[in-house]
PDB file of N, CA and C in Angstrom:
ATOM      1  N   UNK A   1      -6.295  13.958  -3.015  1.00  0.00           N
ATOM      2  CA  UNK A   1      -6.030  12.653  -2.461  1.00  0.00           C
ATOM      3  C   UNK A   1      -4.544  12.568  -2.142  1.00  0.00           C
ATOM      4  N   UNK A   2      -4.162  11.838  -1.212  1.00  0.00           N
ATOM      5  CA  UNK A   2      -2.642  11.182  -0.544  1.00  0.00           C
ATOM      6  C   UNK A   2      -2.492  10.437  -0.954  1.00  0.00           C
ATOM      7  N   UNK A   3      -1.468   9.801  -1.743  1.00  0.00           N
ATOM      8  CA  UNK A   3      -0.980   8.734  -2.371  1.00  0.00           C
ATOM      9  C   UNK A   3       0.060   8.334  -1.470  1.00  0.00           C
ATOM     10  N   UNK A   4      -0.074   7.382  -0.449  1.00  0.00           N
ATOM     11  CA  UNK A   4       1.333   7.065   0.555  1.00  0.00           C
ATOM     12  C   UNK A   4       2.046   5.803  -0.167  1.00  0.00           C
ATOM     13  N   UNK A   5       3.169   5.603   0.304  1.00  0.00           N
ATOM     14  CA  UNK A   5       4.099   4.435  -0.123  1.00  0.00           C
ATOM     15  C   UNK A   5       5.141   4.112   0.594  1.00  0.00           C
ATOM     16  N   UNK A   6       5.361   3.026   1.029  1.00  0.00           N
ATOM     17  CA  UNK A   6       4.981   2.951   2.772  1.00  0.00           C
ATOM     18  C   UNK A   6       6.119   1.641   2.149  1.00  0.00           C
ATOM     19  N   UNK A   7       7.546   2.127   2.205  1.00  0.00           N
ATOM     20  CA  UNK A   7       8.625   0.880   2.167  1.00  0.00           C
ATOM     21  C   UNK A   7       9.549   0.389   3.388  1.00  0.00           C
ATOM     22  N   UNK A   8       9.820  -0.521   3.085  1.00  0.00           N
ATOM     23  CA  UNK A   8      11.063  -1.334   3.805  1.00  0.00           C
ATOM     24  C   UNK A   8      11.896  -1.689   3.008  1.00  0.00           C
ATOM     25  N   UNK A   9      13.176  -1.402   3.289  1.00  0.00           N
ATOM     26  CA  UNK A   9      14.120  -1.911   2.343  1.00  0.00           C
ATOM     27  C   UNK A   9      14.820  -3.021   3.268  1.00  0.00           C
ATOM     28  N   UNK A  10      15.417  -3.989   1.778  1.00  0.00           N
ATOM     29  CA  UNK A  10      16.303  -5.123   2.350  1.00  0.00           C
ATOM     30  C   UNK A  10      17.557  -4.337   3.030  1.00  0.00           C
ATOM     31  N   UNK A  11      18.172  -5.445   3.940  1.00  0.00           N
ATOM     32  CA  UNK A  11      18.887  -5.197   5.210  1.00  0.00           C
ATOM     33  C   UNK A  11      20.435  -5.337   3.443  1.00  0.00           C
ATOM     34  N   UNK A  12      20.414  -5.412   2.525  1.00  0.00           N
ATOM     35  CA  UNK A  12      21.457  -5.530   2.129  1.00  0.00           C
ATOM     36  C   UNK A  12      21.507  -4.565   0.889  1.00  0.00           C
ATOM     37  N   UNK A  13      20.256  -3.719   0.466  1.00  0.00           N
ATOM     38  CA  UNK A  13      20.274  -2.469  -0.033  1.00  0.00           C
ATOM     39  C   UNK A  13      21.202  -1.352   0.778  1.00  0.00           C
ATOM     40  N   UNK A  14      21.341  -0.268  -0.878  1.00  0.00           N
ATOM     41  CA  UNK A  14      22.141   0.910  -0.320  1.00  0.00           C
ATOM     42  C   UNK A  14      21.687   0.890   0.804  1.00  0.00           C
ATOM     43  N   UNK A  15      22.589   2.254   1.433  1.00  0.00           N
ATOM     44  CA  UNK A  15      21.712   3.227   2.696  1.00  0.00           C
ATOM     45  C   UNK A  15      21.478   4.095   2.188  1.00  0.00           C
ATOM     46  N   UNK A  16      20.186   4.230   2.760  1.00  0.00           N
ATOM     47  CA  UNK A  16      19.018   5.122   2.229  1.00  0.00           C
ATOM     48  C   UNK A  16      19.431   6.655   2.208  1.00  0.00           C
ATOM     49  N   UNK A  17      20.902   7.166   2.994  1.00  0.00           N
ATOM     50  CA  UNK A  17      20.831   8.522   2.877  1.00  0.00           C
ATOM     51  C   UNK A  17      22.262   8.657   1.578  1.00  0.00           C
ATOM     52  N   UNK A  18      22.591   7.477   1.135  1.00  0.00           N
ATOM     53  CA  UNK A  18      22.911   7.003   0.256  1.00  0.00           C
ATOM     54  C   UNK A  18      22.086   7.190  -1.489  1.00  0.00           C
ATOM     55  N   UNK A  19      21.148   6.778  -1.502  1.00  0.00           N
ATOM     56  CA  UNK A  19      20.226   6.708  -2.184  1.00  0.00           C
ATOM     57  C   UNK A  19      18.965   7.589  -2.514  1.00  0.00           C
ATOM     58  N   UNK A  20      19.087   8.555  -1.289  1.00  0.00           N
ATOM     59  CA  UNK A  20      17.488   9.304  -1.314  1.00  0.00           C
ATOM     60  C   UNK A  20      18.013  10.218  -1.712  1.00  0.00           C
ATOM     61  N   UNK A  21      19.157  11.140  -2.585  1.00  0.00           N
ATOM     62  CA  UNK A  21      19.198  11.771  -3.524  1.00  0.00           C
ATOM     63  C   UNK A  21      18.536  11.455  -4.908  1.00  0.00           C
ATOM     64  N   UNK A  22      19.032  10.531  -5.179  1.00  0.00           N
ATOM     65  CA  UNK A  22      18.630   9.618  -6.305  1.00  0.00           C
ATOM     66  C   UNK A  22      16.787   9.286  -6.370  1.00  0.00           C
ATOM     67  N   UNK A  23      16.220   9.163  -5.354  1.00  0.00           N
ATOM     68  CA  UNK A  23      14.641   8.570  -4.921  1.00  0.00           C
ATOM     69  C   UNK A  23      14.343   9.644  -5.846  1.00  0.00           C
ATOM     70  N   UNK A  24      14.507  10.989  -4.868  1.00  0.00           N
ATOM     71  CA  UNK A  24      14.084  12.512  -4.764  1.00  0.00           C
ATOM     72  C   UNK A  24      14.024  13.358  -6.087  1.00  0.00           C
ATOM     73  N   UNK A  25      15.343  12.875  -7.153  1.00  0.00           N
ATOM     74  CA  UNK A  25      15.073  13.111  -8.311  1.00  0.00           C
ATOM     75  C   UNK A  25      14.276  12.195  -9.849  1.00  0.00           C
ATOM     76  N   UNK A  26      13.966  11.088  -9.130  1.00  0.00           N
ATOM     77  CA  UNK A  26      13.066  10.189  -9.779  1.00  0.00           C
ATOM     78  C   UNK A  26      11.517  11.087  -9.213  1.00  0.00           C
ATOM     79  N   UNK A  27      11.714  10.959  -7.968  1.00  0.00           N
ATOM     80  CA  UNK A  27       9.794  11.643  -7.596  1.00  0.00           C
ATOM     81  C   UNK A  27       9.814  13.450  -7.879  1.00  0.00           C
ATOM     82  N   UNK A  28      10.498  13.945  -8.623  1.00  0.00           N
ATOM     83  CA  UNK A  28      10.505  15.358  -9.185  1.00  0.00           C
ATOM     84  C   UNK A  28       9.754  14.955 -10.244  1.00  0.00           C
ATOM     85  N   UNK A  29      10.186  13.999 -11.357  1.00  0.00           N
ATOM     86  CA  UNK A  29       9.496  13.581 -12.483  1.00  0.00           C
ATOM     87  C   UNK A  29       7.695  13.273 -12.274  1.00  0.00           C
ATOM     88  N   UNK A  30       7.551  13.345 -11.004  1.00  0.00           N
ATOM     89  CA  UNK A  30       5.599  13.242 -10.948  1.00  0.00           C
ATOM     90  C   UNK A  30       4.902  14.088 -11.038  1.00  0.00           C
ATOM     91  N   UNK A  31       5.648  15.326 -10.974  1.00  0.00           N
ATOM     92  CA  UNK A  31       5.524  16.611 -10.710  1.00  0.00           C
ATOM     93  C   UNK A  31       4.818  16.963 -12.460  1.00  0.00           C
ATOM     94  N   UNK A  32       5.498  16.509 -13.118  1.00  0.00           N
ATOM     95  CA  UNK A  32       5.205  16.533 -14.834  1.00  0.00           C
ATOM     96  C   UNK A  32       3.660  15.948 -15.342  1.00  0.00           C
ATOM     97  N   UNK A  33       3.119  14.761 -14.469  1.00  0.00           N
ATOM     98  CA  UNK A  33       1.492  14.355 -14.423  1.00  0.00           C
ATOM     99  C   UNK A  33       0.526  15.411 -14.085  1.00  0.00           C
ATOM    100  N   UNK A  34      -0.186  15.641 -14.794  1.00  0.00           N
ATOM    101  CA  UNK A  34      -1.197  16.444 -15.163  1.00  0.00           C
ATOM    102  C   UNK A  34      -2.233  15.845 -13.460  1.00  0.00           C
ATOM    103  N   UNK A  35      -2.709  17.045 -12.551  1.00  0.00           N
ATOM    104  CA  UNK A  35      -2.845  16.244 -11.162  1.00  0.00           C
ATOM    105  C   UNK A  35      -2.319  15.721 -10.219  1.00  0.00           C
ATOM    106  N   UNK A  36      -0.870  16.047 -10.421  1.00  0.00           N
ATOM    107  CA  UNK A  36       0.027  15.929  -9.458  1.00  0.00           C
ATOM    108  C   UNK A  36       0.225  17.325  -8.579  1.00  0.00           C
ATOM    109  N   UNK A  37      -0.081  17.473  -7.799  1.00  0.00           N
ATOM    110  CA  UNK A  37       0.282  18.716  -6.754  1.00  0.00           C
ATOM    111  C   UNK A  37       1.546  18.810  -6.061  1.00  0.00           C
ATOM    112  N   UNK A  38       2.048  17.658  -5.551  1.00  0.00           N
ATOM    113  CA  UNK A  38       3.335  17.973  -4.608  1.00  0.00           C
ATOM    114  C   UNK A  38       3.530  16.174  -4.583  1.00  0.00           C
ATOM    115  N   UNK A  39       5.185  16.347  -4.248  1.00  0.00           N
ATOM    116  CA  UNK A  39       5.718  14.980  -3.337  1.00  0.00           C
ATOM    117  C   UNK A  39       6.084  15.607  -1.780  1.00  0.00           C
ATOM    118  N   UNK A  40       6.281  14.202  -0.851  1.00  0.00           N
ATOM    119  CA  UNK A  40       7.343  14.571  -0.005  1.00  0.00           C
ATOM    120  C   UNK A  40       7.783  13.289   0.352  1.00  0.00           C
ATOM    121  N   UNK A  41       8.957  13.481   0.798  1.00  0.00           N
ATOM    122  CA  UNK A  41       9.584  11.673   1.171  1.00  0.00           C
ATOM    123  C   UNK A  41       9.848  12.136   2.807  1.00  0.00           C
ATOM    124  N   UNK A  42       9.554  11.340   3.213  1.00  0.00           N
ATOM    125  CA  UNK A  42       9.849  10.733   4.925  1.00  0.00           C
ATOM    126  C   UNK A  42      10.510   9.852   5.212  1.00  0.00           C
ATOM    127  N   UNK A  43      11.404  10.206   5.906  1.00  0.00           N
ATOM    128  CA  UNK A  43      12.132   9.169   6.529  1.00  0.00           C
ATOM    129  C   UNK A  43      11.624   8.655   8.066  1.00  0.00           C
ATOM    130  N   UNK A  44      12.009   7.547   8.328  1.00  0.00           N
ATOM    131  CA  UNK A  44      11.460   7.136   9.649  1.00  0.00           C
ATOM    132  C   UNK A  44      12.757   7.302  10.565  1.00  0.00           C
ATOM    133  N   UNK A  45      12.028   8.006  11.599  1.00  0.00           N
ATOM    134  CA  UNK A  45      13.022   7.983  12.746  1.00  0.00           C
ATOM    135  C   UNK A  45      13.466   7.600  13.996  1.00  0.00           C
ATOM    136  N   UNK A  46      13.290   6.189  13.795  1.00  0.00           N
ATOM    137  CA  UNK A  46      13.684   4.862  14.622  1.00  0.00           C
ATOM    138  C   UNK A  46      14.019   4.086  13.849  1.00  0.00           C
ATOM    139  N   UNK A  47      15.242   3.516  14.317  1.00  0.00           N
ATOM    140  CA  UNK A  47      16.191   2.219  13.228  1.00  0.00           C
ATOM    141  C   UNK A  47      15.943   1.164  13.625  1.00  0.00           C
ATOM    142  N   UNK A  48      14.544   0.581  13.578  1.00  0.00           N
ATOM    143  CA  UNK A  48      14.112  -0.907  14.299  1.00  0.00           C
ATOM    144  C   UNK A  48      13.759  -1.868  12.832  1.00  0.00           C
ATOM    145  N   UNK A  49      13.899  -3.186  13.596  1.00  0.00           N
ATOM    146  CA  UNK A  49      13.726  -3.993  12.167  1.00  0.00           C
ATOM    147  C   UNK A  49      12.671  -4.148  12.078  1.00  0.00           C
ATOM    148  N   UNK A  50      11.164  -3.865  12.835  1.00  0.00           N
ATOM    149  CA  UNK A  50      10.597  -4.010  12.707  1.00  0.00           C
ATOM    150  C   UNK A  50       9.153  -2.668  12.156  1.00  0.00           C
ATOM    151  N   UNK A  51      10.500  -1.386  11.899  1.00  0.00           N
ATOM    152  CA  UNK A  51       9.796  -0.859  11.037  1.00  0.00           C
ATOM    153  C   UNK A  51      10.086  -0.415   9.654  1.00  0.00           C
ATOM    154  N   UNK A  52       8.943   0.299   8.768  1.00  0.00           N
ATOM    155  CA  UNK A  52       9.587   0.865   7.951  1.00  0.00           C
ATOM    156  C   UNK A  52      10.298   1.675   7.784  1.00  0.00           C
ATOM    157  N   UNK A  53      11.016   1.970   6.225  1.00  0.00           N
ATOM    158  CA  UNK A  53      12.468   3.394   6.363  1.00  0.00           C
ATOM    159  C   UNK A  53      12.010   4.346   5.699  1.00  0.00           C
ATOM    160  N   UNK A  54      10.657   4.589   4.985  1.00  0.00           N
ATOM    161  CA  UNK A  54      10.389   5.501   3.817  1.00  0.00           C
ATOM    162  C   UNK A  54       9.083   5.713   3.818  1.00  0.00           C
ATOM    163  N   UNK A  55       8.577   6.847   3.791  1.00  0.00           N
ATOM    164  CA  UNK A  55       7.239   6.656   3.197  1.00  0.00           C
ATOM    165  C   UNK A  55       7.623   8.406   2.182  1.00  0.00           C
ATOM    166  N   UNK A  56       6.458   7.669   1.604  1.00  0.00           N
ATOM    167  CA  UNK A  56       6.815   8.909  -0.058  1.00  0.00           C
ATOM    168  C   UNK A  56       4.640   9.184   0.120  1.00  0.00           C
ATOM    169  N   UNK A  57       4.547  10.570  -0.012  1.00  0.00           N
ATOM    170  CA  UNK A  57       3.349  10.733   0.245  1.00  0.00           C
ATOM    171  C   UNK A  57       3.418  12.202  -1.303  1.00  0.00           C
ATOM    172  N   UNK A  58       2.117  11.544  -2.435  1.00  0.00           N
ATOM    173  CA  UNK A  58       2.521  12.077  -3.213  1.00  0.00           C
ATOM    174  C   UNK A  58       0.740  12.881  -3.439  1.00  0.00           C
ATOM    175  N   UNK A  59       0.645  13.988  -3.000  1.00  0.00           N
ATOM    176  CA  UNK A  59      -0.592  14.837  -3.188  1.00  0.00           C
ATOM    177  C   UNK A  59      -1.650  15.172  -4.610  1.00  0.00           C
ATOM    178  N   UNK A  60      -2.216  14.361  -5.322  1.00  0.00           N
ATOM    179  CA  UNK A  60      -2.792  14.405  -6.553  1.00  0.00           C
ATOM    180  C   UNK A  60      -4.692  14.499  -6.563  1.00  0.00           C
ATOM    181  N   UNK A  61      -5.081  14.816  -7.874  1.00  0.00           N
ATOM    182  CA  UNK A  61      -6.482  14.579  -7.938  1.00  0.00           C
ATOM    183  C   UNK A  61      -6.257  12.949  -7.870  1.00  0.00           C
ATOM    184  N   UNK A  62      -7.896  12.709  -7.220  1.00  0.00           N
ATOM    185  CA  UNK A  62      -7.842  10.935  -7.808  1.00  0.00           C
ATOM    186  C   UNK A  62      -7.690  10.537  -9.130  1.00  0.00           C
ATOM    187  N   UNK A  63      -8.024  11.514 -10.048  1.00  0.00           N
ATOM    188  CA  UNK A  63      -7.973  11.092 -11.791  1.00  0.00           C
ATOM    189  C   UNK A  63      -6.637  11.085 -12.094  1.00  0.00           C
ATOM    190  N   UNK A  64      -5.725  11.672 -11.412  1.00  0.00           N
ATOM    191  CA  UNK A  64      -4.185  11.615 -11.850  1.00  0.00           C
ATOM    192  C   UNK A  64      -3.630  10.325 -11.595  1.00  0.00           C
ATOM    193  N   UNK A  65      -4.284   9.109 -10.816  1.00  0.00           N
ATOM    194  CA  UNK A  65      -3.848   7.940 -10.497  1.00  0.00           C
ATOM    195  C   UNK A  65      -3.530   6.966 -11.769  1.00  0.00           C
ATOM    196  N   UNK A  66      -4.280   6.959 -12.148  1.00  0.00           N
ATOM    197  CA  UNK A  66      -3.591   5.919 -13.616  1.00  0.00           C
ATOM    198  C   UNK A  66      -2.754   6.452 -14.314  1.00  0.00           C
ATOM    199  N   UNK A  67      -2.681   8.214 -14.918  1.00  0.00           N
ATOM    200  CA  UNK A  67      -1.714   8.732 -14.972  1.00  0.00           C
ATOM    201  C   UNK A  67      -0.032   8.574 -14.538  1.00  0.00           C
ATOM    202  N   UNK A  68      -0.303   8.873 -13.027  1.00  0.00           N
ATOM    203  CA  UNK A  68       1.269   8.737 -12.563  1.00  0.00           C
ATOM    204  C   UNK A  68       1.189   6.935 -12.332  1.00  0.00           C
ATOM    205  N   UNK A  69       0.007   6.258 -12.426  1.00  0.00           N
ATOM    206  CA  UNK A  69       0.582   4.621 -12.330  1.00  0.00           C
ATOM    207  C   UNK A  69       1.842   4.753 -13.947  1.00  0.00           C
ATOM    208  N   UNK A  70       1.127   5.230 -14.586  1.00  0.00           N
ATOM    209  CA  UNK A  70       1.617   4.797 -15.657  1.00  0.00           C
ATOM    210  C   UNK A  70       3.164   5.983 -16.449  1.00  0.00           C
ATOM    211  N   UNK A  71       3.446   7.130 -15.644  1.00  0.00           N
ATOM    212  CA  UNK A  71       3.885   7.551 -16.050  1.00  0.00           C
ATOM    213  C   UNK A  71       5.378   7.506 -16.050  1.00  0.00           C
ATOM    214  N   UNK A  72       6.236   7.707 -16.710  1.00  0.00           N
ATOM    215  CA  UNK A  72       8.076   7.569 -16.717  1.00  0.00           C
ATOM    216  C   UNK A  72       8.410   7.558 -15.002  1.00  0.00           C
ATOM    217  N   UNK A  73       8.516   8.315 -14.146  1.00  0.00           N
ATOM    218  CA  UNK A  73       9.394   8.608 -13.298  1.00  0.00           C
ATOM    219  C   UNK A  73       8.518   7.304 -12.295  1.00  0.00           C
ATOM    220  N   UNK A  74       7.240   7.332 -12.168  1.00  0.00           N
ATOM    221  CA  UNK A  74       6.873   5.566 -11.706  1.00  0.00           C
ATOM    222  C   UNK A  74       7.707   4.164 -11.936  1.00  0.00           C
ATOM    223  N   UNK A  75       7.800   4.367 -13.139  1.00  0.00           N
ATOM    224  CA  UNK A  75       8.269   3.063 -13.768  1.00  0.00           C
ATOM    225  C   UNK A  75       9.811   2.917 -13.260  1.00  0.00           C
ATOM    226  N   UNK A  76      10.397   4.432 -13.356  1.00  0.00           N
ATOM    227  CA  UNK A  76      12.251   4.231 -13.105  1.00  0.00           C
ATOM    228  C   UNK A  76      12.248   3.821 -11.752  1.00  0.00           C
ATOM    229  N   UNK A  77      11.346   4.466 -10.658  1.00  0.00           N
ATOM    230  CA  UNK A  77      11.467   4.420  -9.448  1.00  0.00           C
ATOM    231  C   UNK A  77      10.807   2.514  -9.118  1.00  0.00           C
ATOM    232  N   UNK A  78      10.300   2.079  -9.853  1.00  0.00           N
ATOM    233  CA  UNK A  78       9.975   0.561  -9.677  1.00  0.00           C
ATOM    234  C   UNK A  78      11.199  -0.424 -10.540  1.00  0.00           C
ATOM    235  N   UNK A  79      11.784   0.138 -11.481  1.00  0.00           N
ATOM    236  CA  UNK A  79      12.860  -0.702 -11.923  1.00  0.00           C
ATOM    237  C   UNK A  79      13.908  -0.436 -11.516  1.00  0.00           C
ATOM    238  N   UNK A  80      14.384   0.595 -11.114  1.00  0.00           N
ATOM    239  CA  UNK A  80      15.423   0.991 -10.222  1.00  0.00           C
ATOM    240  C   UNK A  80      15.439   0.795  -8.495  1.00  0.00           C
ATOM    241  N   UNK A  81      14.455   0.585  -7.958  1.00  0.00           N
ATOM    242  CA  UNK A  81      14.700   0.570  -6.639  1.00  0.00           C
ATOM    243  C   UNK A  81      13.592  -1.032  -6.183  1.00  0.00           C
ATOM    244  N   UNK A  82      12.542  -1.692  -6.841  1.00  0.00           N
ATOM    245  CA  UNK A  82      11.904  -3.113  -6.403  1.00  0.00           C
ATOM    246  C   UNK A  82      12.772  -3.793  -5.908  1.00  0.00           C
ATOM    247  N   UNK A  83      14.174  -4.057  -6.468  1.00  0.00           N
ATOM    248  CA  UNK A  83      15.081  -5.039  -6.130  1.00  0.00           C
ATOM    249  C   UNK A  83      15.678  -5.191  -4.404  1.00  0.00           C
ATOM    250  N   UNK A  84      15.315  -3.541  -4.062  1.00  0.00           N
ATOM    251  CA  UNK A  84      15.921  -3.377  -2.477  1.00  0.00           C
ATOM    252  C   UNK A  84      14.727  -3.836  -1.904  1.00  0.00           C
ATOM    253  N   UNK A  85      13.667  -3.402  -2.369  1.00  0.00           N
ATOM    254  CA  UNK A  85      12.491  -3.573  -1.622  1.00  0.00           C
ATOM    255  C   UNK A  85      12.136  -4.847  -0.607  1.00  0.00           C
ATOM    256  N   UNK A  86      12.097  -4.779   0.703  1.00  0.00           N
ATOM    257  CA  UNK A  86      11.572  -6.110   1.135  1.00  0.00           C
ATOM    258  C   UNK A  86       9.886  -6.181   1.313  1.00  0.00           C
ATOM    259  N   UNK A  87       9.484  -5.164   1.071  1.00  0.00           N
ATOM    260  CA  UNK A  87       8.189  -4.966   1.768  1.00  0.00           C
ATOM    261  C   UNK A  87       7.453  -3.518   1.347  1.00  0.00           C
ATOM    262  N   UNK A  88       6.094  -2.999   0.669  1.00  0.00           N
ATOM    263  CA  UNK A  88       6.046  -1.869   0.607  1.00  0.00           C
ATOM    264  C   UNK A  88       4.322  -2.491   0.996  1.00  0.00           C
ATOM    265  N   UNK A  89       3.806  -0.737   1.622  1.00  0.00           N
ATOM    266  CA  UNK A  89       2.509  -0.953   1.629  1.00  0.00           C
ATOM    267  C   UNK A  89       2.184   0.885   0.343  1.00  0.00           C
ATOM    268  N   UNK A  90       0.638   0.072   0.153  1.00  0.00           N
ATOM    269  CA  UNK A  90       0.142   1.465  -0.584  1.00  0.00           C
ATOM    270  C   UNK A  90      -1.434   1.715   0.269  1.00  0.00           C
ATOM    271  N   UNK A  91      -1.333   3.197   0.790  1.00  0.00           N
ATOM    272  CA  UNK A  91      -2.501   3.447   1.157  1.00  0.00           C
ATOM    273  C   UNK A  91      -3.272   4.932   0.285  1.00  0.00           C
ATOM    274  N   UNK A  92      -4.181   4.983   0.004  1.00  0.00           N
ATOM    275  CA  UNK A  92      -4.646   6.170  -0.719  1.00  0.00           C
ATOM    276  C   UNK A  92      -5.746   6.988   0.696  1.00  0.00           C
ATOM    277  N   UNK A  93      -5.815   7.962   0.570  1.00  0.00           N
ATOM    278  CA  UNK A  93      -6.959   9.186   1.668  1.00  0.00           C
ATOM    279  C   UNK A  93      -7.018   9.992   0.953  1.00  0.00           C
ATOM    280  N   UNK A  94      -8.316  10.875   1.704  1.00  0.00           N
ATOM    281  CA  UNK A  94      -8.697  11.796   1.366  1.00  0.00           C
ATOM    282  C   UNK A  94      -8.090  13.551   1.906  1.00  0.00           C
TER     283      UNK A  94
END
């Protein structure tokens, strides 16, 4: 399964090439969930306000989902970075 995560950050958060060192070593830590296969982070490449700046697409079994809901490098990456957030979507596939 694809775990996407699909953000917008506020217009008064870091910049993101600022910050996506920092993302990149928070989403290494998913890697440690039992069912985690791979990350990758995307950047979007058009600077419009009307899209998003990030999507993080994280490759797992479906049983690893409550797992990485619940695991350390989830939690840092939601208490450390919600505050920029203006907007995120979550989509899951096959």
């Amino acid at each position: 399964m694809k775990h996407h995560i699909i953000v917008k950050f506020k217009k008064e958060a870091p910049a993101l090439n600022e910050i996506l060192p920092d993302i990149e070593k928070i989403f290494e830590g998913v890697l440690e969930v039992p069912g985690v296969k791979s990350y990758n982070l995307i950047l979007n490449c058009i600077d419009r306000s009307n899209r998003y700046n990030l999507m993080i697409v994280i490759d797992m079994e479906k049983s690893a989902l409550e797992a990485y809901d619940n695991c350390k490098a989830h939690h840092i990456w939601k208490d450390n970075y919600s505050k920029y957030i203006e907007s995120k979507a979550i989509f899951d596939s096959e």
